[in-house]
Protein backbone atom coordinates (compact mmCIF):
# COMPACT_ATOMS: atom_id res chain seq x y z
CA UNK A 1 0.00 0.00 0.00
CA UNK A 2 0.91 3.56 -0.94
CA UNK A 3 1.27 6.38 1.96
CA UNK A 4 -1.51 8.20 2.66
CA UNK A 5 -1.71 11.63 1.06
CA UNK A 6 -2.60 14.52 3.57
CA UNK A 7 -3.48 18.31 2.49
CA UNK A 8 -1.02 21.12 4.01
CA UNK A 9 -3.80 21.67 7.00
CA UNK A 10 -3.30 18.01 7.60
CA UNK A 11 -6.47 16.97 6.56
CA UNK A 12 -7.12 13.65 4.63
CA UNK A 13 -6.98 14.00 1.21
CA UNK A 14 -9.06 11.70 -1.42
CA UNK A 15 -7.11 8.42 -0.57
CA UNK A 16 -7.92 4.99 -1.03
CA UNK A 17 -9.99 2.95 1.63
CA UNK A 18 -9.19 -0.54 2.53
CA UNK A 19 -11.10 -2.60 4.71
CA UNK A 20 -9.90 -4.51 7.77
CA UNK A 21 -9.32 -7.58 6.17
CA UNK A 22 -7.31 -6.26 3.27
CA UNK A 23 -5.03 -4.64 5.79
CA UNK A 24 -4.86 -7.31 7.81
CA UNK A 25 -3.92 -9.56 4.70
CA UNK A 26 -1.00 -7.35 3.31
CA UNK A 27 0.24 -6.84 7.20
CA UNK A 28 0.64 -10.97 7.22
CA UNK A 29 2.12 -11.08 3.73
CA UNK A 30 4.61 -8.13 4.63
CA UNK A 31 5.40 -9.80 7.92
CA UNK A 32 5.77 -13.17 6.53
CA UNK A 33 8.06 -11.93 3.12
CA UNK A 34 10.19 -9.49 6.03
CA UNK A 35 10.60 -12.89 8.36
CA UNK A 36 9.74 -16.04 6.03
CA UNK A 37 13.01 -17.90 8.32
CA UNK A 38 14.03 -16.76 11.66
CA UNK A 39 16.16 -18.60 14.60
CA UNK A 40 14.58 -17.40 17.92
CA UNK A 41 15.91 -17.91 21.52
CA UNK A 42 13.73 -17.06 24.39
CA UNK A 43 12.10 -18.39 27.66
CA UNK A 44 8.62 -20.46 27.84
CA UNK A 45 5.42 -19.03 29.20
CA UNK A 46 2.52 -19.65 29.65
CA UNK A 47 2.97 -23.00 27.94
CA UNK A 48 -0.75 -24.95 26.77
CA UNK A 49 -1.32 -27.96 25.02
CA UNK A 50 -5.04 -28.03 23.21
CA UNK A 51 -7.36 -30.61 22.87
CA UNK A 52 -6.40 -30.62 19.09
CA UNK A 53 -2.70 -31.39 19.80
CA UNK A 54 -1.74 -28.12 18.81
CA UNK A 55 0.65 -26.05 21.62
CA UNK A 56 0.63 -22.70 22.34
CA UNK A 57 3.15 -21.08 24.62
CA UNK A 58 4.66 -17.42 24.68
CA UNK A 59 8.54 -16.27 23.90
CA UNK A 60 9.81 -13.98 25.89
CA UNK A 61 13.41 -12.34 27.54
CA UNK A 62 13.77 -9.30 29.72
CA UNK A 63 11.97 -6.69 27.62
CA UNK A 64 9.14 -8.64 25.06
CA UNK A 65 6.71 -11.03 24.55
CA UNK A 66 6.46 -13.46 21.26
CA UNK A 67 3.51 -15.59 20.78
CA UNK A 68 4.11 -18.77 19.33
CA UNK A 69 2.32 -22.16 17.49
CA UNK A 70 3.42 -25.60 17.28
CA UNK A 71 1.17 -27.62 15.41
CA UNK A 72 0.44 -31.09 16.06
CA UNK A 73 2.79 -32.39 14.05
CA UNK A 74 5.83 -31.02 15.08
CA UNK A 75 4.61 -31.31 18.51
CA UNK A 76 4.20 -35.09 18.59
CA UNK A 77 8.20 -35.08 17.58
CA UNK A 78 9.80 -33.51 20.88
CA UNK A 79 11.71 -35.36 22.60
CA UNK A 80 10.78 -33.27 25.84
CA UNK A 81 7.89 -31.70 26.58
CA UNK A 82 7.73 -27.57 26.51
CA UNK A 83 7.64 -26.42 30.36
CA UNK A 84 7.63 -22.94 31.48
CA UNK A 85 10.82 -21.23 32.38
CA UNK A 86 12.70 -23.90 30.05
CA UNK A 87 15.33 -21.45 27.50
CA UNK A 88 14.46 -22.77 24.06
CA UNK A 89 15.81 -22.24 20.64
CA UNK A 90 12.90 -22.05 17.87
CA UNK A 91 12.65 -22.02 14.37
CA UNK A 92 10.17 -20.80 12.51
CA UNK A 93 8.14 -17.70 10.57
CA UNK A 94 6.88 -14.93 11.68
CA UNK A 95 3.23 -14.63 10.28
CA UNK A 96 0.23 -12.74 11.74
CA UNK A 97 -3.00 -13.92 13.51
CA UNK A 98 -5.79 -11.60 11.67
CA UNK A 99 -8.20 -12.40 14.09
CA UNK A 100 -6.67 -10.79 16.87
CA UNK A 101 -4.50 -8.44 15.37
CA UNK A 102 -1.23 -10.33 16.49
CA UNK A 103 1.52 -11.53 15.21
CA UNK A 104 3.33 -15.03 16.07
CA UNK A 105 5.83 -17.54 15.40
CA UNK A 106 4.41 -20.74 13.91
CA UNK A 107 7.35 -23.14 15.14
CA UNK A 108 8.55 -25.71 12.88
CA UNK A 109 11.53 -26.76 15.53
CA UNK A 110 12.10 -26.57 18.94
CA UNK A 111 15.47 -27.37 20.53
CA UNK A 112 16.50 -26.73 24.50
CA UNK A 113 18.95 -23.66 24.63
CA UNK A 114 21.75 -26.22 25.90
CA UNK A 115 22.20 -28.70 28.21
CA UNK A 116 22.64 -26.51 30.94
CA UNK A 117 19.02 -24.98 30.91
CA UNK A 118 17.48 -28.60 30.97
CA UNK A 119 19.71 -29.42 34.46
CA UNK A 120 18.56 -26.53 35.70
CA UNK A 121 15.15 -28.03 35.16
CA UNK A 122 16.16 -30.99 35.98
CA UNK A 123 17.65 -29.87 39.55
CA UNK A 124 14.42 -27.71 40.14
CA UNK A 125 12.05 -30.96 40.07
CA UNK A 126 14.50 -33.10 41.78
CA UNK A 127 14.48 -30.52 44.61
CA UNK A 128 10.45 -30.34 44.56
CA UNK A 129 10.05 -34.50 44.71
CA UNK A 130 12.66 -34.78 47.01
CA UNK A 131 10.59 -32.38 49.88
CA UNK A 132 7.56 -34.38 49.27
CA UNK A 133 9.43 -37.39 49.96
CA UNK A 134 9.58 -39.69 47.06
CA UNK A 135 13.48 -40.48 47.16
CA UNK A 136 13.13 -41.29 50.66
CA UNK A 137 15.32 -44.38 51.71
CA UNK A 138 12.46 -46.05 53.71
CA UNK A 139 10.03 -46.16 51.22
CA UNK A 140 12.30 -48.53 48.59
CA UNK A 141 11.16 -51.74 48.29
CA UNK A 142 13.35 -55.00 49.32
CA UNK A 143 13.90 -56.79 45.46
CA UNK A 144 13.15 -60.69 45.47
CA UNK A 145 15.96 -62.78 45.69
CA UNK A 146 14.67 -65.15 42.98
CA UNK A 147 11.28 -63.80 41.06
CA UNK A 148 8.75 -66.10 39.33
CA UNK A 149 7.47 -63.50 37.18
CA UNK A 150 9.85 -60.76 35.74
CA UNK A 151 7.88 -57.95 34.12
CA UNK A 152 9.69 -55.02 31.60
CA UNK A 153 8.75 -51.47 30.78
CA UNK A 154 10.84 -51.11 27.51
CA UNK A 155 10.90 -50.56 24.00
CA UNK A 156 9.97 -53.88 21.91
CA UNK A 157 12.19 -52.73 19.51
CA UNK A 158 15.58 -52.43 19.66
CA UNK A 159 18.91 -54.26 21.88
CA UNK A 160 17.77 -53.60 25.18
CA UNK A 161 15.21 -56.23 25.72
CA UNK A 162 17.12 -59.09 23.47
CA UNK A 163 20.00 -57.96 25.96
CA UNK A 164 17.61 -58.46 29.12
CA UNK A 165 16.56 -61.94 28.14
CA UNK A 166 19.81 -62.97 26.62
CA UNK A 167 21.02 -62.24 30.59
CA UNK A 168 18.35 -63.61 32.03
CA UNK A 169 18.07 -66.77 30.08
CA UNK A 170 22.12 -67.22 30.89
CA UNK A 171 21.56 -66.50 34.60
CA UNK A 172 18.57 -68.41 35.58
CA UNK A 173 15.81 -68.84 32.91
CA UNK A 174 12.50 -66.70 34.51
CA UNK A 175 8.67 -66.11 33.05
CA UNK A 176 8.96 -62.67 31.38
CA UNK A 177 6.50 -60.14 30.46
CA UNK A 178 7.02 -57.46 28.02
CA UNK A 179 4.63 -53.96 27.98
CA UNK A 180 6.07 -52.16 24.65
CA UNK A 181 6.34 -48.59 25.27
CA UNK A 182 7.68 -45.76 23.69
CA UNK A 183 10.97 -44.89 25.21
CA UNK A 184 11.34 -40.95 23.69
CA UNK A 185 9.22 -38.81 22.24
CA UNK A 186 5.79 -36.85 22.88
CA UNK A 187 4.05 -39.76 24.67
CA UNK A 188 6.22 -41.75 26.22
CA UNK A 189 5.84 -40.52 29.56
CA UNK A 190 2.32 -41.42 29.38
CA UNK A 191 2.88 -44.84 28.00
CA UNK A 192 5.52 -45.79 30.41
CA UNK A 193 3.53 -44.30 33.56
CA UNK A 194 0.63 -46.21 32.19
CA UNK A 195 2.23 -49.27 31.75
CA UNK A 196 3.59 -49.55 35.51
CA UNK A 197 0.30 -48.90 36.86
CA UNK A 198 -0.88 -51.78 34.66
CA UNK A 199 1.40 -54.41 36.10
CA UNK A 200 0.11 -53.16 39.86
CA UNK A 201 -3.29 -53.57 38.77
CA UNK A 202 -2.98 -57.20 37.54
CA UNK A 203 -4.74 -59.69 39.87
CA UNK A 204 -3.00 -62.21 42.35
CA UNK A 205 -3.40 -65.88 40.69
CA UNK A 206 -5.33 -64.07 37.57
CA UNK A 207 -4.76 -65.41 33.88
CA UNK A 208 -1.63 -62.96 33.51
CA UNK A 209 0.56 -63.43 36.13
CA UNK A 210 1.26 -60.67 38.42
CA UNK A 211 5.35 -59.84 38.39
CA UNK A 212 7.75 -60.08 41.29
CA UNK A 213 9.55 -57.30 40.11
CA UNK A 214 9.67 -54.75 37.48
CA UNK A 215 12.43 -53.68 35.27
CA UNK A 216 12.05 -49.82 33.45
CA UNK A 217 14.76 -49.66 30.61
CA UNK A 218 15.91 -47.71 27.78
CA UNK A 219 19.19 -47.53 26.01
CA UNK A 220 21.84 -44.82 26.21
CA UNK A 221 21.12 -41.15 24.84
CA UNK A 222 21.53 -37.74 25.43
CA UNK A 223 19.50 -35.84 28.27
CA UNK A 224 16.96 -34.72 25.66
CA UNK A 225 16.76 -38.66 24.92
CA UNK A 226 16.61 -39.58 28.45
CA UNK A 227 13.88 -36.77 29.33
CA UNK A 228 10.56 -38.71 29.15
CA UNK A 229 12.36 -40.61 32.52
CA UNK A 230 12.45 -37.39 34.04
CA UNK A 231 9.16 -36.61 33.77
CA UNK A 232 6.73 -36.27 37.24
CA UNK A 233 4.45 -37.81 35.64
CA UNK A 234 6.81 -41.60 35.32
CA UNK A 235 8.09 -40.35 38.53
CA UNK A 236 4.99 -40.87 40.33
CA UNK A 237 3.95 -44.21 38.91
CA UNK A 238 7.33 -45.74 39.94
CA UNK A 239 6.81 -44.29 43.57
CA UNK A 240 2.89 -45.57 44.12
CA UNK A 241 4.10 -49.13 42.38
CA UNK A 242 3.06 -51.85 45.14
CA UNK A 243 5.70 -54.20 42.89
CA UNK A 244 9.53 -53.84 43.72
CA UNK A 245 11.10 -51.66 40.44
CA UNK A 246 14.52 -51.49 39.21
CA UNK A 247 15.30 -48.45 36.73
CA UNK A 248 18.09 -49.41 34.16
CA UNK A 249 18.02 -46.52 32.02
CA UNK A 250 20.29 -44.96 29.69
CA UNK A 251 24.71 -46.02 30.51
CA UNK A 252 26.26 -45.84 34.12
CA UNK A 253 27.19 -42.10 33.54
CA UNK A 254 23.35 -41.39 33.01
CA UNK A 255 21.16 -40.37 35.75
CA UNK A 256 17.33 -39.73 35.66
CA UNK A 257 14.69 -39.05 38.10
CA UNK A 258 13.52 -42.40 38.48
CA UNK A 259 16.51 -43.84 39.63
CA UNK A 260 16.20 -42.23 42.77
CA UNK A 261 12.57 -43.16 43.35
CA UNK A 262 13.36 -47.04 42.17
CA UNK A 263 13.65 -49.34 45.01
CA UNK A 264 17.12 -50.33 42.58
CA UNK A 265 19.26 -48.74 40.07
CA UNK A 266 21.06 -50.63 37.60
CA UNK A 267 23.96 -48.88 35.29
CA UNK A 268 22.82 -50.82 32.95
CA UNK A 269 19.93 -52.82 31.39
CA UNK A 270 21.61 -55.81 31.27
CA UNK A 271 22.81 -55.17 34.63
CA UNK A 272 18.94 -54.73 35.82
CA UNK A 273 18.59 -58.67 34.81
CA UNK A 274 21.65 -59.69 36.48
CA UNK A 275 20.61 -57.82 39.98
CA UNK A 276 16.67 -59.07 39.28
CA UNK A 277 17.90 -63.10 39.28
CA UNK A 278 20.92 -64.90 40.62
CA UNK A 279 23.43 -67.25 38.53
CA UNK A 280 21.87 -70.71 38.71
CA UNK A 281 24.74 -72.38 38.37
CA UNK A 282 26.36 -70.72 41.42
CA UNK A 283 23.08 -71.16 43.53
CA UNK A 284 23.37 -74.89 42.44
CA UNK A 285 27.53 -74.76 43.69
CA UNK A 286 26.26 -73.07 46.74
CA UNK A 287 23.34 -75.28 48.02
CA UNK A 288 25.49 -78.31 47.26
CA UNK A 289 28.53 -76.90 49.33
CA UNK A 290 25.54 -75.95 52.08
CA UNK A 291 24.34 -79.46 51.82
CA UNK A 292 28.07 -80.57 52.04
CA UNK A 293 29.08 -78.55 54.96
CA UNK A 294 25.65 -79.21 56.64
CA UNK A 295 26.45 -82.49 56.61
CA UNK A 296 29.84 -82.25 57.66
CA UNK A 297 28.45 -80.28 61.09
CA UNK A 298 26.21 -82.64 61.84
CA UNK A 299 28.93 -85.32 61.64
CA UNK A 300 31.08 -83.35 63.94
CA UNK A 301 28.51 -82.88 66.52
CA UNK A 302 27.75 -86.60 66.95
CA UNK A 303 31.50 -87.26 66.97
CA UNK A 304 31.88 -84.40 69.71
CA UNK A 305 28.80 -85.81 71.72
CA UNK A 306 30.10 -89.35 71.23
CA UNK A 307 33.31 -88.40 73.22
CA UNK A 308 31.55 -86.10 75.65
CA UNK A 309 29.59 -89.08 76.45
CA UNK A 310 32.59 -91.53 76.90
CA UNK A 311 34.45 -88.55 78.85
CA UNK A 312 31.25 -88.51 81.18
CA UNK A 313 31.26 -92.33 81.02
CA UNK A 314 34.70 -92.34 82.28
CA UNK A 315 33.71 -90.33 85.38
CA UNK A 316 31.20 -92.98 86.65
CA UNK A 317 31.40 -95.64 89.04
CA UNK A 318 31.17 -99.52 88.06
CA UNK A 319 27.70 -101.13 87.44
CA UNK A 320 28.71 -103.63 90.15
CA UNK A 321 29.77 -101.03 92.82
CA UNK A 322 26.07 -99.16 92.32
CA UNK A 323 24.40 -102.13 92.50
CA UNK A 324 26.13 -103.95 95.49
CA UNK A 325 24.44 -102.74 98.56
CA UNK A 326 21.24 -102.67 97.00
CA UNK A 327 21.71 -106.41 96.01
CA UNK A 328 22.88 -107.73 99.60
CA UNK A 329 19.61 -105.98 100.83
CA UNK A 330 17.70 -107.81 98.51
CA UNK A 331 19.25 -110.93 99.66
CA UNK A 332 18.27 -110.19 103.35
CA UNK A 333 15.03 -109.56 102.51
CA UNK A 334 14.71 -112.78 100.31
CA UNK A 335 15.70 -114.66 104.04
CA UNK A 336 13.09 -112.54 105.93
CA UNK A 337 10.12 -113.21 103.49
CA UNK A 338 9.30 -117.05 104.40
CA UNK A 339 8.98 -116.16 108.17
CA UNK A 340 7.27 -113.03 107.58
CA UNK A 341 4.66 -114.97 105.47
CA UNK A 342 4.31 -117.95 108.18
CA UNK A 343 3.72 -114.99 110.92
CA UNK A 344 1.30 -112.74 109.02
CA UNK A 345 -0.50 -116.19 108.38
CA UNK A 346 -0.70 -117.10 111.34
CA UNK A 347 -1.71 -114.18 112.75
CA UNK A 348 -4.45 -114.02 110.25
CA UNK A 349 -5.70 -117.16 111.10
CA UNK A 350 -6.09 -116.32 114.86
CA UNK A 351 -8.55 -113.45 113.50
CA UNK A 352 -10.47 -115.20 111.38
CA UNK A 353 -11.31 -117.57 114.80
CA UNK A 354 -12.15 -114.92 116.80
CA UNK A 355 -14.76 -113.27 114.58
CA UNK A 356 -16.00 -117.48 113.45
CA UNK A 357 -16.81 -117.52 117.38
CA UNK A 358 -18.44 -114.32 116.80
CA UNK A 359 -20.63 -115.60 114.23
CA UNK A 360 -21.97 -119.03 116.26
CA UNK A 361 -26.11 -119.74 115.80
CA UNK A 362 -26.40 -119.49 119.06
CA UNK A 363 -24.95 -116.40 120.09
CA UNK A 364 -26.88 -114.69 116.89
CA UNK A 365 -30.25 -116.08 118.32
CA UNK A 366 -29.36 -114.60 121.79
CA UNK A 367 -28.67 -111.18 119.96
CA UNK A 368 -31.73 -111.00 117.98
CA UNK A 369 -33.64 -111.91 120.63
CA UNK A 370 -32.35 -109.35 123.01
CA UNK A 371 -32.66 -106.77 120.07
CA UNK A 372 -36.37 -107.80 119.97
CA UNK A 373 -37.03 -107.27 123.48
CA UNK A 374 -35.72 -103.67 123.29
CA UNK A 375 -37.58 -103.25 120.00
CA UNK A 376 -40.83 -104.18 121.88
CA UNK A 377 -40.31 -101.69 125.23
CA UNK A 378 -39.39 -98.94 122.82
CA UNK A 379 -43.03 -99.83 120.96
CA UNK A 380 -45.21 -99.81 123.86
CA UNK A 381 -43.52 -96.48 125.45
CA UNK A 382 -43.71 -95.00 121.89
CA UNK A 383 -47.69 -96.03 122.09
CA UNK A 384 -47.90 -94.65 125.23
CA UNK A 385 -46.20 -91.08 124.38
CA UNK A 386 -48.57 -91.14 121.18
CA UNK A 387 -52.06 -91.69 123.68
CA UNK A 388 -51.01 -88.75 126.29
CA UNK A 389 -50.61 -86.71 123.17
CA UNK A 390 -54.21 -86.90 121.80
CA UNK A 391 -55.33 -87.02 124.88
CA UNK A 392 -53.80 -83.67 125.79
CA UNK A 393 -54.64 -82.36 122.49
CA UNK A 394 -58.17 -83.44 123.09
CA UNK A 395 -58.50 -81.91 126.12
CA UNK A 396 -56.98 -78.41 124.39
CA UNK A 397 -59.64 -78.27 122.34
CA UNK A 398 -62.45 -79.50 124.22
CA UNK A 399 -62.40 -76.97 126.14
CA UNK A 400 -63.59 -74.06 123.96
CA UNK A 401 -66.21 -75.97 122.35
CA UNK A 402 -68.09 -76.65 125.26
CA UNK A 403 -67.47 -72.76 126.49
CA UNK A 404 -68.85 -71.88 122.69
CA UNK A 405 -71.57 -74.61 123.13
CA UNK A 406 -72.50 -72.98 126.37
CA UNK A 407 -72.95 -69.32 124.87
CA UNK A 408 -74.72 -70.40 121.54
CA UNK A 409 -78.16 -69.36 121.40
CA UNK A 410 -79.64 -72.61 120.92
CA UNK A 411 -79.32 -73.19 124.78
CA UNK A 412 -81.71 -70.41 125.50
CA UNK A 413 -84.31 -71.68 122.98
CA UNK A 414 -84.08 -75.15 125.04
CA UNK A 415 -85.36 -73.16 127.64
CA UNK A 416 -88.63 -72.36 126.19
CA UNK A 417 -87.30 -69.00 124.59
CA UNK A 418 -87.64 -67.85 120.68
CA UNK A 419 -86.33 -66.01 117.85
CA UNK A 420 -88.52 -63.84 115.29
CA UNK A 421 -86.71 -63.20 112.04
CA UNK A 422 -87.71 -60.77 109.14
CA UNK A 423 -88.43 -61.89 105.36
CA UNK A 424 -84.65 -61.67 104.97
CA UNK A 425 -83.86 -63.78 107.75
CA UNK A 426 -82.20 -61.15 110.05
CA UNK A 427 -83.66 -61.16 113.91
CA UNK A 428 -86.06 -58.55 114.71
CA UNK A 429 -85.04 -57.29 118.86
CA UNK A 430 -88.26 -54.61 118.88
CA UNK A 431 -91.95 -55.09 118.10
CA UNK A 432 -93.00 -51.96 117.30
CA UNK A 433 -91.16 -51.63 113.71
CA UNK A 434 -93.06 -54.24 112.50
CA UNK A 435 -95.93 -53.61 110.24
CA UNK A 436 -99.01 -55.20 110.50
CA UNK A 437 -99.71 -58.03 107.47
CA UNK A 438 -95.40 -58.73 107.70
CA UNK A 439 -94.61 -62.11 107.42
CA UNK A 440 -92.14 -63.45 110.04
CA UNK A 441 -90.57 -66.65 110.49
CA UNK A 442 -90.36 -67.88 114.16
CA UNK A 443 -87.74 -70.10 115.61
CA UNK A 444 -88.02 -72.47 118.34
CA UNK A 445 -85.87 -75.11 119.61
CA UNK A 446 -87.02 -77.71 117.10
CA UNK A 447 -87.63 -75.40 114.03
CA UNK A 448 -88.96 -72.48 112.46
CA UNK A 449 -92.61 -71.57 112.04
CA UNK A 450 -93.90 -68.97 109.48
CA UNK A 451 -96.45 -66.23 110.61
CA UNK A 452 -97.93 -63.20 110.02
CA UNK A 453 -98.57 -60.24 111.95
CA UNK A 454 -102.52 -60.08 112.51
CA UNK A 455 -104.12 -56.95 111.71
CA UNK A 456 -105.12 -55.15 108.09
CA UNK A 457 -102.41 -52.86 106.69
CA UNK A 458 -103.16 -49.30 106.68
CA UNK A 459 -104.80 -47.68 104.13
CA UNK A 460 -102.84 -44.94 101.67
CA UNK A 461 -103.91 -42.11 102.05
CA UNK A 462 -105.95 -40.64 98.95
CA UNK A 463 -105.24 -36.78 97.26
CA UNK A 464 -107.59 -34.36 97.67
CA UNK A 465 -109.14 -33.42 94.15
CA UNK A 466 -107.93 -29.84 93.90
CA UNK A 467 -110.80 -27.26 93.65
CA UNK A 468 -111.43 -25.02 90.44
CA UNK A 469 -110.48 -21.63 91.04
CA UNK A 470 -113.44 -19.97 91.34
CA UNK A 471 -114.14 -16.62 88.84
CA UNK A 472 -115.01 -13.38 89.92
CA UNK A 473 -118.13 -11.30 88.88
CA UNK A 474 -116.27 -8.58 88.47
């Protein structure tokens, strides 16, 4: 577009209008033909990865601020992933978003600005997982001495797991399970987090065996390589994994994060398999010289308690000495036996002839009848005791019968007396509240007699008609 021509009073002349889309247009091509290749270093902000794929993150240094794009594409091919504060080298153009009036950098490579700014990344999350307490000694995990089940996080691709079961089938042949993963890239970290959470989640005695012990491994590379193992994101499977781990990543010189959350760290892949089993051939050497010298021991102990025994032996007297004395005793009472048999016989005898004298006819009879004579005294005064009883009994309550007998009415009717009762049966004591025409009953000594009071009963009493009023003449 041409300048603008103004009049002398600064005044717009007839110029040529554009709309906002045709300025916007030739702003983007000028930008873009100005800046089709640029090389930009900066810092990351504000760093934001879109549903699509896409990211979008910010450029900036001491003084400005640089939007930036990374599509999909390009994004998918880091071998890190964009944080902010990271120092980055980009390359790219420069081309405009019309929309919102701004321009950007649409970033067709992204490289760290040198090792140095990735440690210092590196050092920063170390510090952070370190106060939380993932490296902490006490949480690692004692590894198996010899594991049934051996799974490993790794590439399926590539030396490291030929070199892994190559080891392992030289050392002592185990069951091995293999969860490919990627090992760089956008997406690794994901895969490999995903795929140690996988093995924890497998079921005790289920169809897939659960492993004994886990093996994470990758091959040698630079940091940028190695970065996916620095990731919080791995870092945090391997320190919630219930199943002992042992990181093997990258040469002996290389160091991630996850080697000091692993309950092991092995330089070396193939070093992983040779701490995860033992030699067999050696275990076989060593439980045969175990079994050797176990045997051995045991020889030497009955050997030593042979001789203590025969030392001990030694310090005993003779069988014949122990057993002297109580032999000539035994002989002495061997002589004293017969007689004391004939006496205790004897005397025995003598007691069973004093209680056969006891037991004569005769002197039974004379018992039992002299039992029966005291059984018949002890009957009649028993007979005796019971009579006086009654009797005294009798007498006890004779006494107030013939004192109630004596009071009782019925001894005053004997003498000629009698007693007038009501229609209810209750005794009447006065005459003169008895109406005429009442029936009584009377009772004398040999019964009752019904009668009735002699006499009409008085007549009620009729109202007097009332009288009509009578009227006046008035």
């Amino acid at each position: 577009m041409s300048d603008y021509p103004y009049s002398s009073n600064n005044s717009p002349t007839n110029a040529q209008e554009y709309s906002v889309t045709e300025v916007s247009l030739a702003l983007k091509r000028t930008v873009e033909d100005q800046f089709g290749y640029v090389r930009i270093r900066g810092e990351i902000s504000g760093s934001k990865r879109a549903a699509s794929g896409h990211v979008y993150l910010a450029l900036k240094d001491d003084k400005s601020v640089l939007d930036g794009v990374m599509w999909k594409g390009v994004a998918g091919k880091l071998t890190f992933r964009p944080e902010d504060g990271l120092e980055v080298v980009v390359t790219g153009k420069l081309t405009t978003y019309p929309g919102r009036s701004k321009y950007q950098i649409v970033i067709d490579k992204m490289e760290v600005a040198g090792e140095g700014a990735l440690m210092a990344l590196l050092e920063k999350r170390k510090k952070e997982l370190a106060a939380e307490g993932l490296f902490d000694p006490a949480r690692k995990l004692l590894i198996p001495y010899l594991p049934k089940v051996i799974g490993v996080v790794t590439s399926p691709t590539g030396s490291v797991i030929r070199d892994i079961l190559h080891r392992l089938s030289d050392r002592f042949p185990r069951h091995v399970l293999v969860w490919p993963v990627l090992v760089q890239g956008e997406g690794a970290q994901t895969q490999i987090a995903e795929a140690i959470d996988g093995f924890n989640a497998l079921e005790e005695g289920g169809e897939i065996p659960k492993p004994d012990v886990l093996i994470v491994a990758r091959g040698g590379g630079s940091l940028e390589d190695l970065w996916c193992f620095n990731e919080e994101e791995v870092v945090r499977a391997v320190s919630r994994s219930d199943i002992p781990l042992i990181s093997a990543v990258g040469h002996e010189t290389d160091t991630t994060l996850i080697d000091y959350v692993a309950d092991l760290r092995a330089p070396t892949p193939t070093a992983a398999a040779e701490k995860a089993v033992p030699v067999r051939a050696d275990l076989i050497y060593t439980v045969r010289d175990l079994d050797t010298r176990h045997e051995k021991a045991i020889r030497r102990r009955i050997n030593e308690l042979n001789e203590r025994v025969e030392g001990l032996g030694r310090g005993l007297p003779k069988p014949s000495e122990l057993l002297g004395l109580a032999s000539q005793r035994f002989d002495e009472m061997s002589d004293r036996l017969p007689r004391a048999l004939k006496v205790g016989v004897e005397r025995q005898s003598m007691r069973l002839d004093g209680i056969g004298r006891m037991l004569r006819p005769e002197s039974i009879i004379s018992d039992m009848k002299r039992k029966d004579d005291q059984l018949n005294v002890l009957e009649e005064r028993m007979n005796r005791a019971i009579e006086n009883r009654i009797g005294a009994k009798r007498s006890e309550y004779e006494s107030p019968a013939r004192l109630l007998e004596s009071l009782s009415y019925h001894r005053v009717l004997e003498r000629g007396f009698a007693v007038i009762r009501d229609e209810k049966g209750k005794a009447i004591s006065e005459g003169k509240g008895i109406a005429k025409g009442a029936a009584l009953g009377v009772e004398f000594r040999d019964g009752v007699v019904d009668v009735v009071r002699a006499g009409k009963p008085a007549p009620k009493k009729k109202k007097q008609a009332e009288k009509p009023e009578q009227g006046t003449l008035l």
